[in-house]
Protein backbone atom coordinates (compact mmCIF):
# COMPACT_ATOMS: atom_id res chain seq x y z
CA UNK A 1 0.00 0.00 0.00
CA UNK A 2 1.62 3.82 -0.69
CA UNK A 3 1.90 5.52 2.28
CA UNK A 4 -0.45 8.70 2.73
CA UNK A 5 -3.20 7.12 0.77
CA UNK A 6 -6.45 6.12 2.42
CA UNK A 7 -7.37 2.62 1.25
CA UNK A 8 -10.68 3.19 2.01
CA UNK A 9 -11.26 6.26 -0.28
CA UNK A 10 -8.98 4.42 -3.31
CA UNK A 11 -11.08 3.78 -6.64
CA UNK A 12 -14.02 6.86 -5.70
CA UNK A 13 -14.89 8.80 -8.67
CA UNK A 14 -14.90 12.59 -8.57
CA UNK A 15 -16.82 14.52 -11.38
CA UNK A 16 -15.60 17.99 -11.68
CA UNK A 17 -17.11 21.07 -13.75
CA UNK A 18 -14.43 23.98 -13.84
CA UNK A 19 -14.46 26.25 -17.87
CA UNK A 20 -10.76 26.40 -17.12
CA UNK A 21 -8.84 23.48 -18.84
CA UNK A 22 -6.33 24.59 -16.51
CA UNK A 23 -7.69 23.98 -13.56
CA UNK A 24 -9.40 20.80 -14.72
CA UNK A 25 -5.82 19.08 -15.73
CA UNK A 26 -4.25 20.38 -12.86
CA UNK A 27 -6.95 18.89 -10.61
CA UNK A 28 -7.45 15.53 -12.52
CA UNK A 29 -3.50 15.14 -12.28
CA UNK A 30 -3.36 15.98 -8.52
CA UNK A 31 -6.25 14.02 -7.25
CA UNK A 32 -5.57 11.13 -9.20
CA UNK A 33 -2.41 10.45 -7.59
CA UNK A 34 -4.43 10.18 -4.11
CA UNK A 35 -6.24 7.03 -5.87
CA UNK A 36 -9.20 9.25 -7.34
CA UNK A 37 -11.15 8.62 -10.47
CA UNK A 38 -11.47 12.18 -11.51
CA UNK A 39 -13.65 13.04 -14.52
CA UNK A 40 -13.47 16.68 -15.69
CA UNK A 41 -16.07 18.75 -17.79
CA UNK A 42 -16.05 22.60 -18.84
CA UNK A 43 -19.75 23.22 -18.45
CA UNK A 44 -23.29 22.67 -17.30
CA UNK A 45 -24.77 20.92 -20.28
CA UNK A 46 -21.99 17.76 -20.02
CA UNK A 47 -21.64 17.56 -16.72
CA UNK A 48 -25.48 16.31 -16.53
CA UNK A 49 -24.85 14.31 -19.48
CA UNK A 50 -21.64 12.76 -17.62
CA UNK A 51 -23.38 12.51 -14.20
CA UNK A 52 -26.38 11.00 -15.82
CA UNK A 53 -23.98 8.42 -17.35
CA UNK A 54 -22.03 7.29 -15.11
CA UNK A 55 -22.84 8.76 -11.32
CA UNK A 56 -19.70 10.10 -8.92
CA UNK A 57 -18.89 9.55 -4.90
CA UNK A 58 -18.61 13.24 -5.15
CA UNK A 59 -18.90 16.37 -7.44
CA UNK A 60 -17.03 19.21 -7.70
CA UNK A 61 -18.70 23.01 -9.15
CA UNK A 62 -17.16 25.84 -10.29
CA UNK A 63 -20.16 28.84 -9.76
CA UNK A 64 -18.91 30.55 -12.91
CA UNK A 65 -19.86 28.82 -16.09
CA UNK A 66 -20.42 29.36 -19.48
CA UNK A 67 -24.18 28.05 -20.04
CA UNK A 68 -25.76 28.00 -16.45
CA UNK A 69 -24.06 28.84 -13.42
CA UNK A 70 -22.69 25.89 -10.36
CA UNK A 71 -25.84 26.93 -8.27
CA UNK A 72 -28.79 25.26 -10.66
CA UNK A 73 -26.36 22.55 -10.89
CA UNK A 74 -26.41 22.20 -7.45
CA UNK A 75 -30.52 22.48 -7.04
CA UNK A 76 -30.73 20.38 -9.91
CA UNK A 77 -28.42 17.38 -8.18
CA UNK A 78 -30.33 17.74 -4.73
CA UNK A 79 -33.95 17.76 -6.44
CA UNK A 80 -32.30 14.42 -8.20
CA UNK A 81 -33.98 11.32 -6.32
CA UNK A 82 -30.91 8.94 -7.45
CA UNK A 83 -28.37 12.02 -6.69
CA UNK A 84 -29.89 13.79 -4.09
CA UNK A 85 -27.29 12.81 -1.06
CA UNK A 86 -24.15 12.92 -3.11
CA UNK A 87 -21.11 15.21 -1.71
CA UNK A 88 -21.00 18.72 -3.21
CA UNK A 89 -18.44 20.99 -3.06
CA UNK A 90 -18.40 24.27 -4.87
CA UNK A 91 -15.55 26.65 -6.02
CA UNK A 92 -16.20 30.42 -6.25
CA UNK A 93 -13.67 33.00 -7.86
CA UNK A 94 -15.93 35.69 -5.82
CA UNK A 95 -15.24 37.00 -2.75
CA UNK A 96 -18.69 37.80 -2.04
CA UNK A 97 -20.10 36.20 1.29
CA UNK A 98 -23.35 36.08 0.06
CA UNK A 99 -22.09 33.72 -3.18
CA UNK A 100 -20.96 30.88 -0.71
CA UNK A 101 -24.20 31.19 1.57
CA UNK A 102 -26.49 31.18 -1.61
CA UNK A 103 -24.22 27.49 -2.50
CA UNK A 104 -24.24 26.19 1.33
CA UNK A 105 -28.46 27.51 1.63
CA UNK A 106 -28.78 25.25 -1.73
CA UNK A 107 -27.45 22.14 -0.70
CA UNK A 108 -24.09 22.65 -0.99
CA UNK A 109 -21.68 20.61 1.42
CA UNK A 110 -18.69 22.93 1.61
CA UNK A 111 -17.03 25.57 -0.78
CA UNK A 112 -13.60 26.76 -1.47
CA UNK A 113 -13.23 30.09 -2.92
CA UNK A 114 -10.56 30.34 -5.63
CA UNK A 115 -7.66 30.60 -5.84
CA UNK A 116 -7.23 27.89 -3.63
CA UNK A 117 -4.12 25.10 -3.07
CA UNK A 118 -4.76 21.86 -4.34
CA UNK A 119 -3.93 20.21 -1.01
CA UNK A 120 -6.64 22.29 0.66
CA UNK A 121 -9.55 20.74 -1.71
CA UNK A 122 -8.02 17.25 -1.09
CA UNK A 123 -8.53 17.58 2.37
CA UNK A 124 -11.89 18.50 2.19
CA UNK A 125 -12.61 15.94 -0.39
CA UNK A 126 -10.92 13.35 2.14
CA UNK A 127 -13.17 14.91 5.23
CA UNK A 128 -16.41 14.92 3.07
CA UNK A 129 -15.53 11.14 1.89
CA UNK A 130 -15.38 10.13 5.82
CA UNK A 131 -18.36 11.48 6.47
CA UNK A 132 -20.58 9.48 4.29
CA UNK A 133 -18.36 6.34 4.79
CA UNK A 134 -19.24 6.49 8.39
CA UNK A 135 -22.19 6.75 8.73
CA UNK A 136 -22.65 3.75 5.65
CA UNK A 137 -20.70 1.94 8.35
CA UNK A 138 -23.25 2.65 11.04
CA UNK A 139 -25.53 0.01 8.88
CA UNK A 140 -29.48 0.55 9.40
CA UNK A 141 -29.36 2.54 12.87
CA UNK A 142 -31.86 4.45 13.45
CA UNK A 143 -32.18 7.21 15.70
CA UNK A 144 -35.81 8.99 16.98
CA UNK A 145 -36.07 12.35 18.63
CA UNK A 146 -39.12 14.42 19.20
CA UNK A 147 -41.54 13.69 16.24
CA UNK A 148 -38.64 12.22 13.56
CA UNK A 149 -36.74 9.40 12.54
CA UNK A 150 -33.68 9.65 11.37
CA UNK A 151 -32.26 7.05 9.15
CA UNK A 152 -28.17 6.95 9.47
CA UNK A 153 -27.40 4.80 6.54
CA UNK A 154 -29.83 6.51 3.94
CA UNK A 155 -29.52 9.70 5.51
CA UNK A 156 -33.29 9.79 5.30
CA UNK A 157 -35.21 12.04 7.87
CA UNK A 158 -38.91 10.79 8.31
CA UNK A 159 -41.72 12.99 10.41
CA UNK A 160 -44.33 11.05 12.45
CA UNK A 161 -47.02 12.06 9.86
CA UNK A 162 -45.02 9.99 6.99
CA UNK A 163 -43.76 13.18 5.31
CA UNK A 164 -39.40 12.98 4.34
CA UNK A 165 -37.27 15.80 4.27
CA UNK A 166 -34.62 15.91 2.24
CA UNK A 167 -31.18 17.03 4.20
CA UNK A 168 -27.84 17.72 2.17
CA UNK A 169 -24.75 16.18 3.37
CA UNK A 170 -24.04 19.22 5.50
CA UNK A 171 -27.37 18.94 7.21
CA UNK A 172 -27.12 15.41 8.00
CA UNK A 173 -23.81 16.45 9.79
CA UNK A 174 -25.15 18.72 11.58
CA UNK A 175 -27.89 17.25 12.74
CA UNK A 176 -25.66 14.06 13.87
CA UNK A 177 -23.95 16.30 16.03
CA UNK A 178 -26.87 17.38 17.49
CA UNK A 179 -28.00 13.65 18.31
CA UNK A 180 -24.59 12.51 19.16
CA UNK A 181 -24.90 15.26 22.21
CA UNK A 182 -28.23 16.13 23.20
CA UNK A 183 -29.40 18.56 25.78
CA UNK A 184 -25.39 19.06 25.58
CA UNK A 185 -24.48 23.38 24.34
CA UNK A 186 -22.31 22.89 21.46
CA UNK A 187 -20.25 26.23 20.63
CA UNK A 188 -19.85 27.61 17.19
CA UNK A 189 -16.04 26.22 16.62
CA UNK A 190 -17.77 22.76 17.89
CA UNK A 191 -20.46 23.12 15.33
CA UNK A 192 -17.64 24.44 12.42
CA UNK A 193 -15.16 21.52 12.93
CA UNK A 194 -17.79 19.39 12.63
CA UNK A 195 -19.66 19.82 9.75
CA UNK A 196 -16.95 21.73 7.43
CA UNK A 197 -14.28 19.65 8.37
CA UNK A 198 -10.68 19.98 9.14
CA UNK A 199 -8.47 23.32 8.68
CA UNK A 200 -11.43 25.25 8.40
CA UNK A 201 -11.74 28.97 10.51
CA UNK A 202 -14.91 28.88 11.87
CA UNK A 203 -17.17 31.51 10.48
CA UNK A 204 -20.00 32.64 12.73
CA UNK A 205 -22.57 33.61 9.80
CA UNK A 206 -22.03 30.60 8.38
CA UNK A 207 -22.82 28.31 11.57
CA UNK A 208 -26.12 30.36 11.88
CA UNK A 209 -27.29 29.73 8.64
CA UNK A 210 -26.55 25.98 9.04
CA UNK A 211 -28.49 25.95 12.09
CA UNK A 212 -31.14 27.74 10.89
CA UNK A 213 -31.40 25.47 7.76
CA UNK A 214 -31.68 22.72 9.73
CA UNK A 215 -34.65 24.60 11.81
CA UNK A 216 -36.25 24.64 8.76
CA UNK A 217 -36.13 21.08 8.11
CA UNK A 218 -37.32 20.10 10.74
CA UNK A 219 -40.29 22.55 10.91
CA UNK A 220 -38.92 24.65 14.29
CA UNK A 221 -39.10 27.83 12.89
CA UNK A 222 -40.40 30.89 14.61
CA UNK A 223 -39.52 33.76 17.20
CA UNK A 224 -38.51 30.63 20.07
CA UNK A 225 -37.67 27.57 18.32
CA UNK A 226 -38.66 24.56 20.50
CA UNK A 227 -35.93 22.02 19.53
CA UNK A 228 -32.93 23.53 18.62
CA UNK A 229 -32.61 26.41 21.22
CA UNK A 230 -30.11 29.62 21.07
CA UNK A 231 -27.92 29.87 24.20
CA UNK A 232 -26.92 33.47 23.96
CA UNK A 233 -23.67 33.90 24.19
CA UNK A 234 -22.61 29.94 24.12
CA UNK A 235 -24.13 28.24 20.98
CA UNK A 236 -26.57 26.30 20.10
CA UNK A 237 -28.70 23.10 21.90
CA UNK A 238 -31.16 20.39 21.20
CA UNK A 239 -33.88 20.47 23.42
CA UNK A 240 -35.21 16.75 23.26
CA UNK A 241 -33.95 13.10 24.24
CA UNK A 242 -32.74 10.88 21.24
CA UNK A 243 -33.48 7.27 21.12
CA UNK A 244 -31.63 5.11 19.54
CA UNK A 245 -32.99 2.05 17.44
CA UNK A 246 -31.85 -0.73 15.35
CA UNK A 247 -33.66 -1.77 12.47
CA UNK A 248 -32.55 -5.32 10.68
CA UNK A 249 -32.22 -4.76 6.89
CA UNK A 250 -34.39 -7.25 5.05
């Protein structure tokens, strides 16, 4: 085995969209020498056509593109029934805030903004891949809180009146770390490392949009959210007990 290289993450196929041939060599080059399948596309049009072909462990979007930008690409993959919980991360030449909350508010699991270091985007592509396999390794646990279920392998979140929400990658992480530590106050660095993964500076508009995303979801919106409660000046806590449960695949 080559040293550095995570055995577990060998062989996954990365679809990137970038209009710069560039940036698509340089990528395909770099990332293929961790063990990565990388497939690389200058727009919109052929990366559906390529993702509709053959599907990826995880995609890659420049927001910049010559026939429609990385954002309806992104709405389009998470409205996508066979595509909807695949890893997303988007690359933005703008350094406009309200760009990367726009990607993260559409599904979006993380974002780099450009330019950016190669090694940087491998780790988050490494981080994003552990994520997913974990949780695949949980097999069918189930956990309950309040009036959901949430499914760990599928990632599926189920209400008690039969309606499923869908939650991106980065919701799902989130709310894991809520159910991994209930009635516990997580703080906003807690709440970064967790769901953006490693060497990432927590950014305190972005933690409150996650958390208020994931409100959403699960229908605790309003001036005093019931479940997920603000603790001024500390962070953030879920107000329920979780249950765990083990349902045998058939």
């Amino acid at each position: 085995q080559e040293k550095g290289r995570d055995v577990s993450q060998a062989g996954k196929n990365i679809l990137l969209v970038d209009d710069d041939q560039e940036i698509r060599e340089l990528l395909q080059t770099y990332l293929s020498r961790s063990g990565f399948h990388v497939r690389g596309v200058p727009d919109g049009g052929q990366f559906r056509a390529a993702l509709c072909a053959e599907p990826a462990d995880l995609v890659i979007l420049d927001v910049m593109l010559p026939d429609e930008d990385g954002f309806s690409l992104c709405r389009w993959i998470r409205q996508h029934e066979r595509l909807a919980s695949m890893p997303i991360i988007m690359l933005t030449a703008s350094s406009d805030e309200a760009d990367r909350v726009v990607g993260l508010e559409l599904g979006a699991d993380d974002y780099l903004g450009k330019p950016f270091s190669p090694r940087e985007l491998l780790a988050r592509i490494k981080a994003l891949l552990r994520r997913v396999s974990f949780a695949q390794e949980r097999g069918s646990d189930v956990l309950a809180f309040d009036e959901w279920r949430l499914d760990m392998i599928s990632h599926r979140l189920f209400h008690a009146d039969g309606e499923e929400v869908f939650l991106s990658g980065a919701d799902f992480a989130l709310l894991k770390l809520f159910l991994d530590h209930p009635q516990q106050i997580l703080d906003r660095d807690t709440i970064a490392n967790a769901t953006r993964g490693r060497e990432v500076m927590p950014l305190e508009r972005i933690v409150d949009m996650a958390v208020s995303r994931l409100r959403q979801r699960l229908r605790d919106t309003g001036k005093s959210p019931r479940l997920i409660r603000t603790v001024r000046g500390s962070g953030y806590l879920l107000a329920t007990q979780v249950t765990p449960h083990h349902e045998s695949a058939h």
